[in-house]
N, C-alpha and C. Protein backbone atom coordinates (compact mmCIF):
# COMPACT_ATOMS: atom_id res chain seq x y z
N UNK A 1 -18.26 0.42 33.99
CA UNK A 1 -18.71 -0.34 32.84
C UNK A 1 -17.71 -1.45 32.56
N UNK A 2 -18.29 -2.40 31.36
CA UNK A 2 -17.17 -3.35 31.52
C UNK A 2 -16.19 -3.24 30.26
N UNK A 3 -15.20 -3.75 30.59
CA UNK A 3 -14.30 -3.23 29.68
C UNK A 3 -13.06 -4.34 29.22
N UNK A 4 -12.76 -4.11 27.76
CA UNK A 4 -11.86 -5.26 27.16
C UNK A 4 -10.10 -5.42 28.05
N UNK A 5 -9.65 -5.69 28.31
CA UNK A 5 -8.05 -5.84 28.87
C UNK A 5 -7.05 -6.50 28.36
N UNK A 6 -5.91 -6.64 28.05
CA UNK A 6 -4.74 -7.70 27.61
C UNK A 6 -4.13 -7.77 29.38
N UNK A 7 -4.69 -9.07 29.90
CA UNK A 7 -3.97 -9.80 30.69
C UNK A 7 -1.98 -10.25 30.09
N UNK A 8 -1.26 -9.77 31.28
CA UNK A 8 -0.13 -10.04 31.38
C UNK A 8 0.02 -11.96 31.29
N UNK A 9 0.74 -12.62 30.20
CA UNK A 9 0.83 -14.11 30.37
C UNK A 9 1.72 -14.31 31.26
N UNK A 10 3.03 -13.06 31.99
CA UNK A 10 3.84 -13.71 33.10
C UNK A 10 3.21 -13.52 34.47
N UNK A 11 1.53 -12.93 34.54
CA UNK A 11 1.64 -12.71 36.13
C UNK A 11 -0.51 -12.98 36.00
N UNK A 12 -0.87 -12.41 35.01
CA UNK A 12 -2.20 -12.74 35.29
C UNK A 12 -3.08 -11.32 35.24
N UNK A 13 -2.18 -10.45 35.39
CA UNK A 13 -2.91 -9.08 35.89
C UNK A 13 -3.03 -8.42 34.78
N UNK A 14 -3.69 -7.37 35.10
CA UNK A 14 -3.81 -6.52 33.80
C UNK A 14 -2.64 -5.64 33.22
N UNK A 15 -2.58 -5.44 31.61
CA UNK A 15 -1.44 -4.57 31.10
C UNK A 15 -1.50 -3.61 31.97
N UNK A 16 -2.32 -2.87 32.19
CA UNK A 16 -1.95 -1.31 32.81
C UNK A 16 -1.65 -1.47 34.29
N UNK A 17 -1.49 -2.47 34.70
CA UNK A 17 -1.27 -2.51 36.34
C UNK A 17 0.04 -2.16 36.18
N UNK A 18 1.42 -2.84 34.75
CA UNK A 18 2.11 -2.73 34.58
C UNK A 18 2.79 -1.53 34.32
N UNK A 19 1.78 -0.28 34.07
CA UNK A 19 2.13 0.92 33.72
C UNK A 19 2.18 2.16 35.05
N UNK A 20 2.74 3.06 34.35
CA UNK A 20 2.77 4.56 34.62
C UNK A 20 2.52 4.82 36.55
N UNK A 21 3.14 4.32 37.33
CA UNK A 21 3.25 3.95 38.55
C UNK A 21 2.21 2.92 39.20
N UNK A 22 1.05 2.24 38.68
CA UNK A 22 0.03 1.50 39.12
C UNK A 22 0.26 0.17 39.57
N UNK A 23 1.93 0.08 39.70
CA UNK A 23 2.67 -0.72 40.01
C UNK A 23 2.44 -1.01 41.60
N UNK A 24 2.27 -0.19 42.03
CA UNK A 24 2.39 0.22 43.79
C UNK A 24 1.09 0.13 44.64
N UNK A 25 0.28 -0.41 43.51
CA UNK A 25 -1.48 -0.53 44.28
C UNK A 25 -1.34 -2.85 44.24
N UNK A 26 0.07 -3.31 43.94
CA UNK A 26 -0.37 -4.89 43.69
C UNK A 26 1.87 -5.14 44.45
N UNK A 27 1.47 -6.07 45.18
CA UNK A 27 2.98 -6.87 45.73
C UNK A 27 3.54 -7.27 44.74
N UNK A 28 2.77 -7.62 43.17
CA UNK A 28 3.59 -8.57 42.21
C UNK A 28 4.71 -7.69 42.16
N UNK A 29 5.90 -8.60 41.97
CA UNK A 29 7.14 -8.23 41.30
C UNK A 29 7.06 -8.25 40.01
N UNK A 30 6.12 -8.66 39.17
CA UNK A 30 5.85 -8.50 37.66
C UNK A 30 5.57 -6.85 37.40
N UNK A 31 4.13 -6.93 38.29
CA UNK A 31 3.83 -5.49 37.47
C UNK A 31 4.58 -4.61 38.37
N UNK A 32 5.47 -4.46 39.71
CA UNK A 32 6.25 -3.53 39.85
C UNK A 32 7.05 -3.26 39.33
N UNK A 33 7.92 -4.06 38.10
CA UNK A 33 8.73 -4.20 37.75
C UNK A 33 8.42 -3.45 36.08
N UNK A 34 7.17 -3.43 35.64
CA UNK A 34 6.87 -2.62 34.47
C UNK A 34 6.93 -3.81 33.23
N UNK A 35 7.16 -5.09 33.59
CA UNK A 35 7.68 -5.85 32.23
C UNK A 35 6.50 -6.98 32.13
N UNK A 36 5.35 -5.93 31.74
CA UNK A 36 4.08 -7.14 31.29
C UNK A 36 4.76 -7.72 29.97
N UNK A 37 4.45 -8.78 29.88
CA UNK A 37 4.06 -10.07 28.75
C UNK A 37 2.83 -9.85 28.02
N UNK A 38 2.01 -9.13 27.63
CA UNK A 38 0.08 -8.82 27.38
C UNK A 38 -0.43 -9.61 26.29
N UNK A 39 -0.90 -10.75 26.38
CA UNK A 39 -1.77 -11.49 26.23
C UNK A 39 -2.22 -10.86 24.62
N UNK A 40 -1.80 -11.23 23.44
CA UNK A 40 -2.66 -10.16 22.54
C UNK A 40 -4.28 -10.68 22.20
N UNK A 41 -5.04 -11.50 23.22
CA UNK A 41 -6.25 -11.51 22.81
C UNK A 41 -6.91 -11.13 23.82
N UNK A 42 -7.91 -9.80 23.77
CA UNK A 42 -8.37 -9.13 24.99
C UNK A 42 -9.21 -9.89 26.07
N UNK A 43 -9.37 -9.75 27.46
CA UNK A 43 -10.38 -10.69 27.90
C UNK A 43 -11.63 -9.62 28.77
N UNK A 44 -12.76 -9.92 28.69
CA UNK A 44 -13.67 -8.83 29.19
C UNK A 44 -13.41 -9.51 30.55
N UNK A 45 -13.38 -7.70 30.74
CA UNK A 45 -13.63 -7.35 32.38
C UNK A 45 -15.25 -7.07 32.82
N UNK A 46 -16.01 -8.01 33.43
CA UNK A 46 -17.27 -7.30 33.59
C UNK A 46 -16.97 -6.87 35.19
N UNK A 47 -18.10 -5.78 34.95
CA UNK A 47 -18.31 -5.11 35.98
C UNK A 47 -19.25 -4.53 36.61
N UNK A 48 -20.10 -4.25 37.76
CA UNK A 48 -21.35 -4.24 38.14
C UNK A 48 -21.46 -2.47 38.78
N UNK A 49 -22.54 -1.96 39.16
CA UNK A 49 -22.39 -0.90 39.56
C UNK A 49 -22.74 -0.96 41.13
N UNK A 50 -22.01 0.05 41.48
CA UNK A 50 -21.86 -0.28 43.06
C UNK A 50 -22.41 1.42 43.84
N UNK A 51 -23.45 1.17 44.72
CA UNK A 51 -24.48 0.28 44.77
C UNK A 51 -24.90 -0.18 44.25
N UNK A 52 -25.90 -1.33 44.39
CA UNK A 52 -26.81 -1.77 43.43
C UNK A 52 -26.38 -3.26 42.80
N UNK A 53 -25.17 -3.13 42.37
CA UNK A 53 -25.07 -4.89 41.62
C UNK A 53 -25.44 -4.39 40.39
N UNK A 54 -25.75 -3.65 39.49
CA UNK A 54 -26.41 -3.39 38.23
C UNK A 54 -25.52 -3.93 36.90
N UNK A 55 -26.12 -4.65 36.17
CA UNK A 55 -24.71 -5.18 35.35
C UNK A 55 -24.84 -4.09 34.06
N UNK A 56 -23.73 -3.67 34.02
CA UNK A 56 -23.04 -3.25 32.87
C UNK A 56 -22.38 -2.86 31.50
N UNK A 57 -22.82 -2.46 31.02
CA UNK A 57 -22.59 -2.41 29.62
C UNK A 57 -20.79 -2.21 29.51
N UNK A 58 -20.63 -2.61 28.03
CA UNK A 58 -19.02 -2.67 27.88
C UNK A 58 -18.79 -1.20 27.47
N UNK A 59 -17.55 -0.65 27.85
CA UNK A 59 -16.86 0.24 27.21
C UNK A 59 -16.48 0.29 25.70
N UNK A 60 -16.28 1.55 25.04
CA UNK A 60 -16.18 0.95 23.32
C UNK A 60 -14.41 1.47 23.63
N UNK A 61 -13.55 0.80 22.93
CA UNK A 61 -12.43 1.08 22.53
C UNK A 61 -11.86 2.20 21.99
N UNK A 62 -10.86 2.54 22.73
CA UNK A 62 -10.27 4.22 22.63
C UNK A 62 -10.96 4.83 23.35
N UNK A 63 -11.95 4.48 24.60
CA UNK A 63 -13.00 5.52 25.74
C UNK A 63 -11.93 5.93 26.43
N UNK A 64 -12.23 7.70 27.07
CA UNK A 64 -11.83 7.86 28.34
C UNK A 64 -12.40 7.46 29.09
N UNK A 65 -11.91 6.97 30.23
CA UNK A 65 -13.06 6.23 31.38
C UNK A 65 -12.00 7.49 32.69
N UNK A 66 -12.59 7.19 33.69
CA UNK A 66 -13.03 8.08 34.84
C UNK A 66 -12.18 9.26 34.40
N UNK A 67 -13.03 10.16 33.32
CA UNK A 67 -12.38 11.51 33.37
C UNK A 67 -12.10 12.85 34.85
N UNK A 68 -11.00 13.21 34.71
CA UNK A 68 -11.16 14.15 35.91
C UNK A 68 -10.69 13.76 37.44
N UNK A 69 -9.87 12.22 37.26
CA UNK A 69 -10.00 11.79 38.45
C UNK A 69 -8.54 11.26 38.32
N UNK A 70 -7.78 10.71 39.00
CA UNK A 70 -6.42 10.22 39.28
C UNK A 70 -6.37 9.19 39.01
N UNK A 71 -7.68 8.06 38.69
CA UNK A 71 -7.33 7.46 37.69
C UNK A 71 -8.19 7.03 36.04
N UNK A 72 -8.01 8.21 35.99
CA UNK A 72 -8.26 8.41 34.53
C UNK A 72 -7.21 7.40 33.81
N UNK A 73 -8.25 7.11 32.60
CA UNK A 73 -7.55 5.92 31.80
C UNK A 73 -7.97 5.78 30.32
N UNK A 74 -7.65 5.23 29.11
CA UNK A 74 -8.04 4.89 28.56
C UNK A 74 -8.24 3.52 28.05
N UNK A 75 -9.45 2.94 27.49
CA UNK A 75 -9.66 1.69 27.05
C UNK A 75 -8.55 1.45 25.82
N UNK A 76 -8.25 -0.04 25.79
CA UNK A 76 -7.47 -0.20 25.08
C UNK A 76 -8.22 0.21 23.61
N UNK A 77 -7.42 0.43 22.65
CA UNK A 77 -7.74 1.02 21.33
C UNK A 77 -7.50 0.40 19.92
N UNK A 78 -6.64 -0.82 20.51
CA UNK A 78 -6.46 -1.72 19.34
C UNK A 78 -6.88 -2.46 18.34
N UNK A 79 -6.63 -2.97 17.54
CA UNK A 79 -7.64 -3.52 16.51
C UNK A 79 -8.43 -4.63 17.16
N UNK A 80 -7.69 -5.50 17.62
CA UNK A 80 -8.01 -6.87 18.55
C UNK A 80 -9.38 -6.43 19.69
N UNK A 81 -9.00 -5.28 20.10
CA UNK A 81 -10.12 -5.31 21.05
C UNK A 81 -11.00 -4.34 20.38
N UNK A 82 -11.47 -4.18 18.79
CA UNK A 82 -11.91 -3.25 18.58
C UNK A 82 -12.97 -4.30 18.01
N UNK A 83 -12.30 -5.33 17.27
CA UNK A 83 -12.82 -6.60 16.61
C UNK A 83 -13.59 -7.18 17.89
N UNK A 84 -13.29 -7.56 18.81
CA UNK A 84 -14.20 -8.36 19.90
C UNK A 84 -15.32 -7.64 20.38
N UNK A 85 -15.30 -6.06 20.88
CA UNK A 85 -16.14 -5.01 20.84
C UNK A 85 -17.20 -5.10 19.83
N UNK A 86 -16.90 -5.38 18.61
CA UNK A 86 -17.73 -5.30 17.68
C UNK A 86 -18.86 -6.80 17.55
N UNK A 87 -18.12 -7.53 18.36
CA UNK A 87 -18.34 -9.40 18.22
C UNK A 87 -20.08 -9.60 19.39
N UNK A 88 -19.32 -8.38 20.28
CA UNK A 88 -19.88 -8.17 22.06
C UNK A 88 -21.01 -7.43 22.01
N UNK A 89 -21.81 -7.89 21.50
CA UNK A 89 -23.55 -7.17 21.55
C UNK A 89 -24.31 -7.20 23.01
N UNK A 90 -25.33 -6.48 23.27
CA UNK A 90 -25.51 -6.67 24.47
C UNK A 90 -26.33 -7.88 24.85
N UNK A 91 -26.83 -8.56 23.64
CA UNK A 91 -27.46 -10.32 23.89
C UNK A 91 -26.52 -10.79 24.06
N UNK A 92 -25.51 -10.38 23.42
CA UNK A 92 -23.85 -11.53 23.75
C UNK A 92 -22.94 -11.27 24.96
N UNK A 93 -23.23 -10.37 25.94
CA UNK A 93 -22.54 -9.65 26.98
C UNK A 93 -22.87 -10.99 27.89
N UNK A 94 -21.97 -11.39 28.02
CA UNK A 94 -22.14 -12.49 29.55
C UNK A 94 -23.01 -11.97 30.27
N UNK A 95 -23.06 -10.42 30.94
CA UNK A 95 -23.28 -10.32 31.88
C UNK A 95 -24.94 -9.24 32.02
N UNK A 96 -25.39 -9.45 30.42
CA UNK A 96 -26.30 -8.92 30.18
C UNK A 96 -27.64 -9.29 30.73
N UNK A 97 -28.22 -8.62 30.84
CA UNK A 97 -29.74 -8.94 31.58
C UNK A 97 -30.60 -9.46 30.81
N UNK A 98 -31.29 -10.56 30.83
CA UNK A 98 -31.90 -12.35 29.90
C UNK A 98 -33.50 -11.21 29.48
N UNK A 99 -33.42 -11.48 28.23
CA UNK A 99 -34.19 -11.18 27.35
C UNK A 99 -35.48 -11.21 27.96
N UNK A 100 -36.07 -11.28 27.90
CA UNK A 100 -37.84 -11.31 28.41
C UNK A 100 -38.44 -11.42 26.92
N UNK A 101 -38.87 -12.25 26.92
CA UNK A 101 -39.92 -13.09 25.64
C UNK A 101 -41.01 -13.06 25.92
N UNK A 102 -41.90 -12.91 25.02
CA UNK A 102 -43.52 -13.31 25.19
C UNK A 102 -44.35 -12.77 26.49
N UNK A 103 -43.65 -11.77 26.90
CA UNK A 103 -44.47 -10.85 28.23
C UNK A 103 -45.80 -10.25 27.32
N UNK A 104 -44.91 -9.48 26.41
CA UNK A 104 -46.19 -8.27 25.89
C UNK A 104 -46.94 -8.92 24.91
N UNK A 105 -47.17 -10.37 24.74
CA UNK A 105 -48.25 -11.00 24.48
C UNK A 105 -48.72 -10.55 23.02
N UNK A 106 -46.97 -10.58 22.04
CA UNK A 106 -46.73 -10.83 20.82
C UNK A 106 -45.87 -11.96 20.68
């Protein structure tokens, strides 16, 4: 699903690349190094489902996302991305699927 992030301003990548060993899946010397910079205004991550291409609905803030698995995570939980979450309807989702008007011939 897609989900809010604080991009690092010294490298581009995401806060948590910077964390808890996830350092070792990217060459940056930023996030190996643990010393994100994070962006305090969140930026959506969209994301599609694979197979398929299917677009996505957003994650709500404070989610566990892939429970049970190694990389289990949580969505950021902050006010900032709790406020944009709230902003992010699914007519307003970039990546939302275009309304269909006037089919059912009301």
């Amino acid at each position: 699903m897609s989900v809010l992030v604080h991009l690092c301003r010294g490298c581009g990548h995401q806060q948590a690349w910077h964390e808890s060993g996830n350092g070792g899946y990217t060459p940056c010397r930023c996030c190996r190094a643990g010393s994100a910079d994070p962006d305090p205004t969140p930026t959506l991550l969209p994301t599609v489902t694979s197979p398929g291409g299917i677009r996505e609905q957003l994650w709500e803030p404070g989610t566990q996302r892939n429970v049970g698995t190694m990389h289990a995570s949580r969505t950021c939980d902050c006010a900032a991305c709790h406020e944009v979450a709230a902003r992010t309807t699914r007519r307003e989702h970039p990546l939302a699927a275009p309304r269909l008007e006037g089919l059912s011939g009301r």
